[in-house]
Protein backbone atom coordinates (compact mmCIF):
# COMPACT_ATOMS: atom_id res chain seq x y z
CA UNK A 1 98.89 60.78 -121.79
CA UNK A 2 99.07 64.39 -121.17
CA UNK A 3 102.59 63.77 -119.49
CA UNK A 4 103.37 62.40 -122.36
CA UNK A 5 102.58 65.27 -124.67
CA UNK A 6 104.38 67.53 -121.94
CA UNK A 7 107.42 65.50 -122.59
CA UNK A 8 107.12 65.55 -126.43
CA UNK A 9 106.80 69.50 -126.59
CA UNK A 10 109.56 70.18 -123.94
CA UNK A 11 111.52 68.07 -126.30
CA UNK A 12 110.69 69.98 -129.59
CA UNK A 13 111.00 73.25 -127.93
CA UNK A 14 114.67 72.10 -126.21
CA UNK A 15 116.40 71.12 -129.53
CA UNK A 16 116.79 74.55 -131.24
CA UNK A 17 118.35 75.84 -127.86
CA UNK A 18 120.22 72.83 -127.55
CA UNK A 19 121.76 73.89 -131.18
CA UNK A 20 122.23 76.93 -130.64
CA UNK A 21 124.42 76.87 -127.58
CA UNK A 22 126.53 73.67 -129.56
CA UNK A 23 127.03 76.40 -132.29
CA UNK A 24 128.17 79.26 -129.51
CA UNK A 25 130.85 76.09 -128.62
CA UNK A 26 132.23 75.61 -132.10
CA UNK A 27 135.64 77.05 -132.84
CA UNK A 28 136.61 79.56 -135.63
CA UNK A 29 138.49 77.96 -138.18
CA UNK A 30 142.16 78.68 -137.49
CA UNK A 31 144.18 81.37 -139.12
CA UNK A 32 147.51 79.58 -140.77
CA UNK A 33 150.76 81.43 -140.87
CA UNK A 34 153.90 80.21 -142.25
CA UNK A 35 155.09 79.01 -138.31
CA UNK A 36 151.85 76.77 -138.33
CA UNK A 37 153.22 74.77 -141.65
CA UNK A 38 156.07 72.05 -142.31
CA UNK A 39 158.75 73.92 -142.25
CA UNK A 40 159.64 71.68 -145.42
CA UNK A 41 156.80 73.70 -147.57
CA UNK A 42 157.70 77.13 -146.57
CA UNK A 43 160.00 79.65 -148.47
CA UNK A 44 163.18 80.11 -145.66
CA UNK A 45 162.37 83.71 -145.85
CA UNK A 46 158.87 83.10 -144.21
CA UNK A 47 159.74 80.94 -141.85
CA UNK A 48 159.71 82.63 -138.60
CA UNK A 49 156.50 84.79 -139.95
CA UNK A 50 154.47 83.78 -137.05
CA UNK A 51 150.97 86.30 -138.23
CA UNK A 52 149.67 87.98 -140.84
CA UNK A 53 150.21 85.99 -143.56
CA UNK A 54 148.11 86.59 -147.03
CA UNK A 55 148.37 84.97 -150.54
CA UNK A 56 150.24 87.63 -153.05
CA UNK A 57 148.91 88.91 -156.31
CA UNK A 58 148.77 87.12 -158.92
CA UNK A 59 148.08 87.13 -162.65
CA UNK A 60 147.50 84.29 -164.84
CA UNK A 61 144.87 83.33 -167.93
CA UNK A 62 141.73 81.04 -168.07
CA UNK A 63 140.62 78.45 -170.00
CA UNK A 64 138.64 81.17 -172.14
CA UNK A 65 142.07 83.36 -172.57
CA UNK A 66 141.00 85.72 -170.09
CA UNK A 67 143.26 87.48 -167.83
CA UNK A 68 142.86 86.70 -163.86
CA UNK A 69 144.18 88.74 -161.28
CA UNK A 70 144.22 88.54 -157.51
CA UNK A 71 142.77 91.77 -157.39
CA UNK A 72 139.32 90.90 -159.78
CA UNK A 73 138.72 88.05 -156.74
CA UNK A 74 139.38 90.37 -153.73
CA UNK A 75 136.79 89.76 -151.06
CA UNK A 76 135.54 86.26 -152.26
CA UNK A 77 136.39 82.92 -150.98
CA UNK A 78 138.82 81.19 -153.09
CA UNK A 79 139.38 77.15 -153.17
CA UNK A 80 143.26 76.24 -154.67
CA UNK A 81 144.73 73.42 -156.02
CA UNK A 82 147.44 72.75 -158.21
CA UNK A 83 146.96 70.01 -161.02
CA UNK A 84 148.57 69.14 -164.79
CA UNK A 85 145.80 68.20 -166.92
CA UNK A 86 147.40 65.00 -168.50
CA UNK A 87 147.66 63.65 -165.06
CA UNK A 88 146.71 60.24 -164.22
CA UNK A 89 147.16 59.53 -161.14
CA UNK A 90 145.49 61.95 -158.23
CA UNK A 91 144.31 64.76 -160.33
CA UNK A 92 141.25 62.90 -161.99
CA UNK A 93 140.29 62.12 -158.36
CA UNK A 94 140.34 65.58 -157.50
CA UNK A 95 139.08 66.96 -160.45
CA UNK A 96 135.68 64.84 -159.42
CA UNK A 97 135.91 66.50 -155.89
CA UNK A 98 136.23 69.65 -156.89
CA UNK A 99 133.52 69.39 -158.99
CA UNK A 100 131.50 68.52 -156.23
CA UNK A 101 132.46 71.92 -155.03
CA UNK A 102 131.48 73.55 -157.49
CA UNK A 103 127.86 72.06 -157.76
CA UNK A 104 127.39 72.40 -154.30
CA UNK A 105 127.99 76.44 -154.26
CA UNK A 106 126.49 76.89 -158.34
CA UNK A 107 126.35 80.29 -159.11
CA UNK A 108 127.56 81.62 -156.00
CA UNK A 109 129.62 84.59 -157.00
CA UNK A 110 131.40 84.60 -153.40
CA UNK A 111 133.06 81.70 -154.36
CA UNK A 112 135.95 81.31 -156.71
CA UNK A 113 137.57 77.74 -157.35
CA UNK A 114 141.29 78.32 -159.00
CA UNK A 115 142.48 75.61 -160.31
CA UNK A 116 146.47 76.18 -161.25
CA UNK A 117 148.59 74.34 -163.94
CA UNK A 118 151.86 73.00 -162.80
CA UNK A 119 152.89 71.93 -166.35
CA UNK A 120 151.87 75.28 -168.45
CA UNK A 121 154.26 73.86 -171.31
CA UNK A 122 151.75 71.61 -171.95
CA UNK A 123 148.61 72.85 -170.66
CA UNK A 124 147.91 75.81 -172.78
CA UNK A 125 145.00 77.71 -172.26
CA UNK A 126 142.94 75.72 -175.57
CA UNK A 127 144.49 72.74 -173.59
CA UNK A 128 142.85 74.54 -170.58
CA UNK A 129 139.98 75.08 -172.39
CA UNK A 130 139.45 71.08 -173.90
CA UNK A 131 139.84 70.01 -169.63
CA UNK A 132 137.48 72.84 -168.80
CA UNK A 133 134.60 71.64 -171.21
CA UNK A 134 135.30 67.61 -170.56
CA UNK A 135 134.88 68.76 -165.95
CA UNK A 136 131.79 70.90 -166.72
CA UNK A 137 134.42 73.55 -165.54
CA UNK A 138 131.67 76.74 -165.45
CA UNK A 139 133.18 80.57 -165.59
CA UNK A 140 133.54 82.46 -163.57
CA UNK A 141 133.67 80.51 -160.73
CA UNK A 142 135.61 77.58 -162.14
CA UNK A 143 138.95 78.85 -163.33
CA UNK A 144 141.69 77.05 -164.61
CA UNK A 145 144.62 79.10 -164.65
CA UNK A 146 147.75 79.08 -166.68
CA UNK A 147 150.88 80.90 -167.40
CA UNK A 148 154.51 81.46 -166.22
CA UNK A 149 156.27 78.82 -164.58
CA UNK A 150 158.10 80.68 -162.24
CA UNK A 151 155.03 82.74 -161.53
CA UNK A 152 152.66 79.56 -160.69
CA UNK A 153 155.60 77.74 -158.43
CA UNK A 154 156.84 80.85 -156.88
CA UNK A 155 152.86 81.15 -155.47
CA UNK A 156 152.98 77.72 -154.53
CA UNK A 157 156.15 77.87 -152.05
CA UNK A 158 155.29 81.42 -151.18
CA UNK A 159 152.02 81.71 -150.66
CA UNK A 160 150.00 78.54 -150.79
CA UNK A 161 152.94 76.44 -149.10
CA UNK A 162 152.17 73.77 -151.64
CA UNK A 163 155.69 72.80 -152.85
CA UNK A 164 158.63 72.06 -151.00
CA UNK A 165 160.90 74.66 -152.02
CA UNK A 166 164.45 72.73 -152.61
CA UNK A 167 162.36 70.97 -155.17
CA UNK A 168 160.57 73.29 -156.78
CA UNK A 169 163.15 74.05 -158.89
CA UNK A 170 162.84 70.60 -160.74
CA UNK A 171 159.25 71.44 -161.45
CA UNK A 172 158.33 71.32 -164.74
CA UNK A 173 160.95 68.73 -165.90
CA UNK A 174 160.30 65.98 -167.44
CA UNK A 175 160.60 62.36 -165.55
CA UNK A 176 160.58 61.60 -162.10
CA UNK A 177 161.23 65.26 -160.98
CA UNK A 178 157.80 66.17 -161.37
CA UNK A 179 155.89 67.23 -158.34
CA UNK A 180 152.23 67.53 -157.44
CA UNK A 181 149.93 67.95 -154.03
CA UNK A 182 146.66 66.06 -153.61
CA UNK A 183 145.63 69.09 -151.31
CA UNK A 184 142.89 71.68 -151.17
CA UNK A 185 143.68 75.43 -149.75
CA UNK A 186 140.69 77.11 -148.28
CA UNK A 187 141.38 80.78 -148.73
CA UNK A 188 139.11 83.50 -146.48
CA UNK A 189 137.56 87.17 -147.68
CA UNK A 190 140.83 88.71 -146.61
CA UNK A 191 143.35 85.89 -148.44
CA UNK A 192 144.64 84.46 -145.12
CA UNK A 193 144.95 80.97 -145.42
CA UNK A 194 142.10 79.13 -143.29
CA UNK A 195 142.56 75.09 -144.46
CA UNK A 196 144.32 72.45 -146.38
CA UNK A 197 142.05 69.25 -147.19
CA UNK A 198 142.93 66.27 -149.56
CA UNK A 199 141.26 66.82 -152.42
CA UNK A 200 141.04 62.70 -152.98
CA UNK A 201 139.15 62.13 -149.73
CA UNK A 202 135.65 62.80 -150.13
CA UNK A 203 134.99 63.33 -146.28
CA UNK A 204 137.97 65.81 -146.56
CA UNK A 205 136.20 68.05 -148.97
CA UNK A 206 132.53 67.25 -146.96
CA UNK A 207 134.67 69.05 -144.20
CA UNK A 208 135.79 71.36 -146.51
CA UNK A 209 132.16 72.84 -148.40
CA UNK A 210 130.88 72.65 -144.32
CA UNK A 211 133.72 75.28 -143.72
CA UNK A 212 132.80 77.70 -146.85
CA UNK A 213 129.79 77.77 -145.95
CA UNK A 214 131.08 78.87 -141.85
CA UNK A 215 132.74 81.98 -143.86
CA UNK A 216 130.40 82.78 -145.52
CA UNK A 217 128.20 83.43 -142.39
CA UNK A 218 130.45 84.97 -140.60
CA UNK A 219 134.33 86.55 -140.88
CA UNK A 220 136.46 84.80 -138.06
């Protein structure tokens, strides 16, 4: 018997080590550049630009009319997408997701979650505003950003690598020309790209809220 409680508190006592040498094992997520992309997604000018990328400034306007800049979210960890709110095919899908991001980090001020038009003709900000309310969209970390086309797509090929760039041209057009990504773009405290999930995939974005939650404890 008293082997027995030997075992059981060797056991107990063995488990937190055992974790903590697993964690010392784990990798830091990795850093992307545009040379670790599809070539397809990336701007020709940024091809060969191998480190050191970082997402531009921006400035667009929230679903309450208020102006957003790169620089008011400097130093927090930013989640991107880029969705049309009259969508009916992937968006709803990742509209639910990232609301499950949202819930899971609730008032976290480190954590912004930027949610882009592509089809600002239509998606005004009280249009913005209407698909804010029906999410449970919450300022300020929630924002759903509009503004000028050229602006939004030119961050998407240049700095999020979300749109191939041959097409993104045709963006915006009605028909078959128009383009959206099912993906998620984990951004770090310094704007360097860290991830892309798909936002439809549930054990994507489990993968994904596990990884915030790795920056946040430490910068890597």
């Amino acid at each position: 018997m008293k082997g027995f409680l030997w075992l059981i508190v060797v056991f107990v006592v063995a488990i937190p080590f055992a974790y903590y040498y697993m964690s010392l094992d784990e990798k830091p997520l990795p850093i992307l550049n545009p040379i670790d992309v599809n070539d397809s997604l990336v701007d020709s000018e940024l091809l060969r630009k191998g480190f050191g990328h970082t997402i531009g400034d921006f400035s667009f306007v929230n679903q309450a009319g208020q102006s957003l800049s790169s620089n008011d979210i400097d130093g927090k960890i930013w989640v991107a997408e880029y969705f049309f709110t009259t969508c009916g095919s992937i968006c709803p899908k990742m509209n639910q997701q990232m609301k499950r991001v949202q819930d899971a980090f609730k008032g976290d001020r480190d954590l912004v979650i930027l949610s882009f038009t592509v089809n600002p003709e239509v998606d005004s900000v009280e249009q913005m505003k209407k698909h804010a309310d029906f999410l449970g969209a919450e300022l300020p970390q929630w924002q759903l950003l509009t503004g000028d086309k050229n602006d939004l797509y030119s961050l998407a090929r240049k700095s999020f690598f979300l749109l191939k760039p041959a097409e993104a041209e045709n963006l915006g057009d009605a028909g078959n020309d128009f383009i959206h990504t099912n993906n998620f773009v984990l951004v770090d405290q310094e704007r360097r790209i860290r991830g892309y999930y798909d936002g439809t995939n549930a054990k994507d974005v489990d993968k994904m809220i596990k990884d915030i939650d790795r920056l946040k404890k430490a910068k890597n």
